[in-house]
PDB file of N, CA and C in Angstrom:
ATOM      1  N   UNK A   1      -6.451  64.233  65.258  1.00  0.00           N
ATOM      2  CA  UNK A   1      -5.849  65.518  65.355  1.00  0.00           C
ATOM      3  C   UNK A   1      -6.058  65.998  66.787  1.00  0.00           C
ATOM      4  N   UNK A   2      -5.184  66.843  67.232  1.00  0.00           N
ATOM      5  CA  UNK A   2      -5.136  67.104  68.970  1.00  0.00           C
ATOM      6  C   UNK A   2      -4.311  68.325  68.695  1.00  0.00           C
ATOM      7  N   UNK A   3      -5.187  69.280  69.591  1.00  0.00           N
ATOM      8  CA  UNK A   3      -4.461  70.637  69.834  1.00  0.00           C
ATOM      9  C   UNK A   3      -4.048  71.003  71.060  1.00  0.00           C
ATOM     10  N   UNK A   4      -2.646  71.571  71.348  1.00  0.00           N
ATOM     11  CA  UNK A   4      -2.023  71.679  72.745  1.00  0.00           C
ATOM     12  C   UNK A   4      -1.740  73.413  72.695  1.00  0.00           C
ATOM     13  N   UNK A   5      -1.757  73.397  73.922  1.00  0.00           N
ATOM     14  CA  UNK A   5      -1.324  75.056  74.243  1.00  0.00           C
ATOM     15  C   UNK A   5      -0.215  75.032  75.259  1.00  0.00           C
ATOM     16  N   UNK A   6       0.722  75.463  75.095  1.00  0.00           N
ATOM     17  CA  UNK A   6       2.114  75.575  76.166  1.00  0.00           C
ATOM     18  C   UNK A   6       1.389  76.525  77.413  1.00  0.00           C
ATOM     19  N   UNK A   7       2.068  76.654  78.429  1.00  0.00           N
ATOM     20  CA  UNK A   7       1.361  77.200  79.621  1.00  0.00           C
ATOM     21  C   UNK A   7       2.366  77.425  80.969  1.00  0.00           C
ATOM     22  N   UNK A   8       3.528  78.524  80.162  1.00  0.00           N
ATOM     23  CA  UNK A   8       4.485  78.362  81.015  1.00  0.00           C
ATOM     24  C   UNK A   8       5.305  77.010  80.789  1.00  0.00           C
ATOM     25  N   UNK A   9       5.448  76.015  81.786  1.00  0.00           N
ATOM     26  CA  UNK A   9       6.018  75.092  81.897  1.00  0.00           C
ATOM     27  C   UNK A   9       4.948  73.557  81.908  1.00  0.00           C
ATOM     28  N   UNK A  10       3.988  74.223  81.442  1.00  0.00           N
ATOM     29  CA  UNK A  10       2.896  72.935  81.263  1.00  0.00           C
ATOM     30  C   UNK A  10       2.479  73.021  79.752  1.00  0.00           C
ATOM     31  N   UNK A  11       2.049  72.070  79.593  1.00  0.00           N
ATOM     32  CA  UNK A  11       1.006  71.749  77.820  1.00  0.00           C
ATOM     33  C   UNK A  11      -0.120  70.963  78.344  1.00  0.00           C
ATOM     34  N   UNK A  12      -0.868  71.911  78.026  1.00  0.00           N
ATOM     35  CA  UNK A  12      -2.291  71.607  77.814  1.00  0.00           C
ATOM     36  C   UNK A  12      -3.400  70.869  76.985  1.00  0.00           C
ATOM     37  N   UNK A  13      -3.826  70.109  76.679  1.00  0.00           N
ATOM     38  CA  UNK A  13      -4.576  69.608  75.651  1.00  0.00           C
ATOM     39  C   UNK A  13      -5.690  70.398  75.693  1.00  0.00           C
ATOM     40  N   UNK A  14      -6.122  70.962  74.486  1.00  0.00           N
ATOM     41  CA  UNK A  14      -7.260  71.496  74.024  1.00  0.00           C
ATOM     42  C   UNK A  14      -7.869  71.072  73.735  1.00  0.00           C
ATOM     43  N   UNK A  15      -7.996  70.357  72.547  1.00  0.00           N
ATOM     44  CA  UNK A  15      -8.827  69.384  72.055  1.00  0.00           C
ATOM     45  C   UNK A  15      -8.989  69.146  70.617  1.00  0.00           C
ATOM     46  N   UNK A  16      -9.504  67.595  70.573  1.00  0.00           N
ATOM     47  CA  UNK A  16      -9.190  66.708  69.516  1.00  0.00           C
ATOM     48  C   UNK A  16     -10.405  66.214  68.728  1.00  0.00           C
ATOM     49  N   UNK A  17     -10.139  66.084  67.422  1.00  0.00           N
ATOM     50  CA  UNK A  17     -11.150  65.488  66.873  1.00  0.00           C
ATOM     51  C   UNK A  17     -10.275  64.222  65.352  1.00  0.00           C
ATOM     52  N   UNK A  18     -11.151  63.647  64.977  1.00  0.00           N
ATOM     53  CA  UNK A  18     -10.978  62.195  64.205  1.00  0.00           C
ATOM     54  C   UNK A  18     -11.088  62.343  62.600  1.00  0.00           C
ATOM     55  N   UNK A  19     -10.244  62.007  61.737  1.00  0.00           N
ATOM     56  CA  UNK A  19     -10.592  62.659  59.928  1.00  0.00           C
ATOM     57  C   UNK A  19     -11.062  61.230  59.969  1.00  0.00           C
ATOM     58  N   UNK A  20     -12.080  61.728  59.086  1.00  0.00           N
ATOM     59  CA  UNK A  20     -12.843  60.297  58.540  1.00  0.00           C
ATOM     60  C   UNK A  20     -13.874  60.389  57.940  1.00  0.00           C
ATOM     61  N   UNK A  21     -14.634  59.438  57.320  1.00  0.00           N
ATOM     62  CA  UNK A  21     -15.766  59.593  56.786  1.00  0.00           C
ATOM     63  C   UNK A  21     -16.754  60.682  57.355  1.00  0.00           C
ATOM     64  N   UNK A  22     -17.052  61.636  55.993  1.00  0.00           N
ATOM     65  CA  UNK A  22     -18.543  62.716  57.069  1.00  0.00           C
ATOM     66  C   UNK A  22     -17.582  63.594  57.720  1.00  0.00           C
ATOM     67  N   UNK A  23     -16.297  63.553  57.945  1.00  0.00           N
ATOM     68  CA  UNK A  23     -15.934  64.770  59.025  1.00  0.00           C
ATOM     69  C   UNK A  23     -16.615  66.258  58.586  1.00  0.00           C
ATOM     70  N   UNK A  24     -15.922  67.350  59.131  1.00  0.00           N
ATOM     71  CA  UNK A  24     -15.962  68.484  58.420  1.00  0.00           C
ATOM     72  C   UNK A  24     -15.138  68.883  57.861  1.00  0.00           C
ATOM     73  N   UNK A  25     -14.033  68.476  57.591  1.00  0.00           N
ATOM     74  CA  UNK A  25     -12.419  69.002  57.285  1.00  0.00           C
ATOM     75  C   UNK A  25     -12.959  68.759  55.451  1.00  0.00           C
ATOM     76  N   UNK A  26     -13.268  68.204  55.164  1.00  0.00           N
ATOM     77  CA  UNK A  26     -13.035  67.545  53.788  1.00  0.00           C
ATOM     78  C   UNK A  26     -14.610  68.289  52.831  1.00  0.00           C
ATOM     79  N   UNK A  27     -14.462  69.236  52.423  1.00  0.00           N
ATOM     80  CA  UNK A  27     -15.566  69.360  51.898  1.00  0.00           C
ATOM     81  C   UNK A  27     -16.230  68.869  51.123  1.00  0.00           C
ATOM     82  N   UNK A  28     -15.330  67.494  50.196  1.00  0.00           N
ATOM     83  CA  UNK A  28     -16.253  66.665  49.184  1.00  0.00           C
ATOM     84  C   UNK A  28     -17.291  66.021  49.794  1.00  0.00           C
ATOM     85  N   UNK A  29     -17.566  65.975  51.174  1.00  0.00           N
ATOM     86  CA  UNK A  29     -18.647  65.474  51.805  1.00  0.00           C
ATOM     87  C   UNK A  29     -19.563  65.771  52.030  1.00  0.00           C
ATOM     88  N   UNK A  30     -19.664  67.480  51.771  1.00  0.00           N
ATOM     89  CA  UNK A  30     -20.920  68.160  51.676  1.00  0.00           C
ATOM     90  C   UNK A  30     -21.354  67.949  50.439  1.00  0.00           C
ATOM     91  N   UNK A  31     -19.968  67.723  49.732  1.00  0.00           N
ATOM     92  CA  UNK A  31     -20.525  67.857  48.010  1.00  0.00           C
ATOM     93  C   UNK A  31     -21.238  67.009  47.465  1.00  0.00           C
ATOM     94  N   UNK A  32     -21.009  65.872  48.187  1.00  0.00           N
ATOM     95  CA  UNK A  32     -21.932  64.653  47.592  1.00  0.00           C
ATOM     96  C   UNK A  32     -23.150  64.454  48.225  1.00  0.00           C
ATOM     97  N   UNK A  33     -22.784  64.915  49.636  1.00  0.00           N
ATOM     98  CA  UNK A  33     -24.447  65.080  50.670  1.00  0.00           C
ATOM     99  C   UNK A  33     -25.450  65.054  49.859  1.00  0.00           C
ATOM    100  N   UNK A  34     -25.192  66.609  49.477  1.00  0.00           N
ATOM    101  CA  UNK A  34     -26.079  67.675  48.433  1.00  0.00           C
ATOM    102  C   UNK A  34     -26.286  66.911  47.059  1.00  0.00           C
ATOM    103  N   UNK A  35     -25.730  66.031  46.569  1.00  0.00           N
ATOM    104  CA  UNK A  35     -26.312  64.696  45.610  1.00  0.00           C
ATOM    105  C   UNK A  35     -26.816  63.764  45.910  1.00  0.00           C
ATOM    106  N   UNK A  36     -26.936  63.589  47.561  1.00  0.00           N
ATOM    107  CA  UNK A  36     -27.791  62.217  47.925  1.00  0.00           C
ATOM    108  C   UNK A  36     -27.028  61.259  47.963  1.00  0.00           C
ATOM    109  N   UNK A  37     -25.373  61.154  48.020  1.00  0.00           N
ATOM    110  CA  UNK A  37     -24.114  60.558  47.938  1.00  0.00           C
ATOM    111  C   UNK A  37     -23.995  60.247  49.604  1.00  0.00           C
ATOM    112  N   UNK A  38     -24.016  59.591  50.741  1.00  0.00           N
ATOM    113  CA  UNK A  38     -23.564  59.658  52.098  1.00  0.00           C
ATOM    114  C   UNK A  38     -21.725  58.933  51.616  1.00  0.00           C
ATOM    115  N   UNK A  39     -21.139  58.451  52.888  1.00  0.00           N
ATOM    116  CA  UNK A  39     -20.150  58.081  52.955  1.00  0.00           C
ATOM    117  C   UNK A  39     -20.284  56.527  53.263  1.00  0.00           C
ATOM    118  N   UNK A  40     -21.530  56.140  53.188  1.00  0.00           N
ATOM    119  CA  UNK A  40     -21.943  54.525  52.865  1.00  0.00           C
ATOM    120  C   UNK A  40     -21.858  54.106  51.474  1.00  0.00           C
ATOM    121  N   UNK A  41     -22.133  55.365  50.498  1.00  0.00           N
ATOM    122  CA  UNK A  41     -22.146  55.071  49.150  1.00  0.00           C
ATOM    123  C   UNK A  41     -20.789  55.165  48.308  1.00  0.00           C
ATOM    124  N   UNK A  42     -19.843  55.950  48.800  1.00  0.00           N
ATOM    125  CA  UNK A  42     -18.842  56.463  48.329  1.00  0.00           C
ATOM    126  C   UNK A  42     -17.464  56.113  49.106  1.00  0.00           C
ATOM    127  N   UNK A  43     -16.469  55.690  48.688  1.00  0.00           N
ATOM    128  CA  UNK A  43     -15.105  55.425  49.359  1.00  0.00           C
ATOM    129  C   UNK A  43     -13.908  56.077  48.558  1.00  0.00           C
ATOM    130  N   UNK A  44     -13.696  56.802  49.337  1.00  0.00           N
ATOM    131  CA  UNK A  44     -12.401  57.741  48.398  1.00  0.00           C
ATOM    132  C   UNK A  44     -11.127  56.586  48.253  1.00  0.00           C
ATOM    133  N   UNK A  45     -10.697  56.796  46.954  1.00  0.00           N
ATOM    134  CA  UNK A  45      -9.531  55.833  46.585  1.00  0.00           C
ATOM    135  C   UNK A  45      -7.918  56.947  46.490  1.00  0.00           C
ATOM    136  N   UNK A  46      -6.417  56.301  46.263  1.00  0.00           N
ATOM    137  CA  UNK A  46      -5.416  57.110  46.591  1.00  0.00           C
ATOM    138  C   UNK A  46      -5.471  57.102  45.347  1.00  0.00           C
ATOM    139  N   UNK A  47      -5.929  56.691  44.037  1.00  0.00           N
ATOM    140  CA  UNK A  47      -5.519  57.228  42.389  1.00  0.00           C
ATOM    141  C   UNK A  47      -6.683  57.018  41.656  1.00  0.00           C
ATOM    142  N   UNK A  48      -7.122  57.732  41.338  1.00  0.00           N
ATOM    143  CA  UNK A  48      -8.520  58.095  40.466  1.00  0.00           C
ATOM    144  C   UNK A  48      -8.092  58.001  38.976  1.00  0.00           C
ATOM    145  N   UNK A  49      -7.188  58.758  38.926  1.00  0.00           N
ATOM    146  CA  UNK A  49      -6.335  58.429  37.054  1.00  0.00           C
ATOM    147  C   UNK A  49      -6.434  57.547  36.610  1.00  0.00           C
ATOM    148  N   UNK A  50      -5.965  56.130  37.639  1.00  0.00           N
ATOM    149  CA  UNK A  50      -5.976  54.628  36.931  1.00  0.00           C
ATOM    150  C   UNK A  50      -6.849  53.678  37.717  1.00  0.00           C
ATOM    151  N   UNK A  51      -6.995  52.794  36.645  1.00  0.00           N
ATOM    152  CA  UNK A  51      -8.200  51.553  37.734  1.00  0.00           C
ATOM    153  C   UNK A  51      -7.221  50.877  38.570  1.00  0.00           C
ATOM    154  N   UNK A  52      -7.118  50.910  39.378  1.00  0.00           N
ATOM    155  CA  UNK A  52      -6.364  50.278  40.311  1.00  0.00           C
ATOM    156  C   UNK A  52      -6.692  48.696  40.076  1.00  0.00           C
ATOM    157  N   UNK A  53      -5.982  47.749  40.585  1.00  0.00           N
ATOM    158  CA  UNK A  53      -6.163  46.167  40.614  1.00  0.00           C
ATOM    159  C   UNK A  53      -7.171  45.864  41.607  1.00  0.00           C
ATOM    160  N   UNK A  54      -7.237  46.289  43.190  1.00  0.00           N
ATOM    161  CA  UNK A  54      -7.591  46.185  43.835  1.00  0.00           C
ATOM    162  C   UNK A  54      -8.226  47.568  44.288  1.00  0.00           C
ATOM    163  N   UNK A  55      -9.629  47.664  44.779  1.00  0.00           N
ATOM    164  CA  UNK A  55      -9.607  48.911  45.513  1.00  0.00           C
ATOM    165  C   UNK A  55      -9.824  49.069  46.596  1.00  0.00           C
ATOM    166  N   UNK A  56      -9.475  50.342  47.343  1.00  0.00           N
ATOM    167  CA  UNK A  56      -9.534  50.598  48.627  1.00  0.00           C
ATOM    168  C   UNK A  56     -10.676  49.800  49.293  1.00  0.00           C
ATOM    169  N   UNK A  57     -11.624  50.044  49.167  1.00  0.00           N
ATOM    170  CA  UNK A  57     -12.491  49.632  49.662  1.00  0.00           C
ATOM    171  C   UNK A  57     -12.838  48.241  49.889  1.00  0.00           C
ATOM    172  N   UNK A  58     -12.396  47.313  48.736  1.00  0.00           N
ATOM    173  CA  UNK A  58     -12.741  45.978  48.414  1.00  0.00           C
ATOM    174  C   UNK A  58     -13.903  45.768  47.227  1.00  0.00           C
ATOM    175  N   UNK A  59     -14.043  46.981  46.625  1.00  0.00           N
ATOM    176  CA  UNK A  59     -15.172  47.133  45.508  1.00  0.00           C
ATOM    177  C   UNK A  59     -16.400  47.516  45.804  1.00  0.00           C
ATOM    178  N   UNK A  60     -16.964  47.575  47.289  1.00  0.00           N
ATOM    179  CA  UNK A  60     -18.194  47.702  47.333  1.00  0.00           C
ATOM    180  C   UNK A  60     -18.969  48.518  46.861  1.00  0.00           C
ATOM    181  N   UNK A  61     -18.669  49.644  46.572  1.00  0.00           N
ATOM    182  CA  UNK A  61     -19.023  50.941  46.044  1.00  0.00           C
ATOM    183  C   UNK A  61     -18.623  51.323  44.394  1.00  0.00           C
ATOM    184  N   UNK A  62     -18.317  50.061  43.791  1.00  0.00           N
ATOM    185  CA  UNK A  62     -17.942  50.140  42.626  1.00  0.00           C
ATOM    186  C   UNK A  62     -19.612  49.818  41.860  1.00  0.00           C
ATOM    187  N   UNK A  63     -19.877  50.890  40.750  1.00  0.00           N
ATOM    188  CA  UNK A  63     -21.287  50.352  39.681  1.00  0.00           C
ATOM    189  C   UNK A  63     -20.737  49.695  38.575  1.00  0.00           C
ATOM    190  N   UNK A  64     -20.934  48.120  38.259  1.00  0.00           N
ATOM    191  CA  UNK A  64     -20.883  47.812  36.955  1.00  0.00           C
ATOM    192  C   UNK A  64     -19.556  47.686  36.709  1.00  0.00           C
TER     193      UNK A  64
END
């Protein structure tokens, strides 16, 4: 993510930061913090409803 400011006839970069594991944008990351959950233990998947065939991750974070 990258933020610009117009400046007359210039654009400016403000500044940027990265979504990802641990960011701050995503608050389920505090949520699991606060369970002792890091983002070594946990890999968010795109469908939780169904078991997927394959998962995001490659399973590592799968129990059992």
């Amino acid at each position: 993510m990258a933020t610009y400011k117009r400046d007359g006839e210039k654009i400016i970069r403000l500044n940027s930061s990265i979504f990802g594991p641990g960011d701050l944008y995503c608050s389920t990351w505090n949520l699991l913090a606060m369970a002792g959950i890091s983002f070594d233990d946990w890999t968010p998947q795109y469908a939780y409803w169904t078991r997927p065939e394959k998962m995001d991750d490659g399973g590592k974070n799968v129990l059992g």
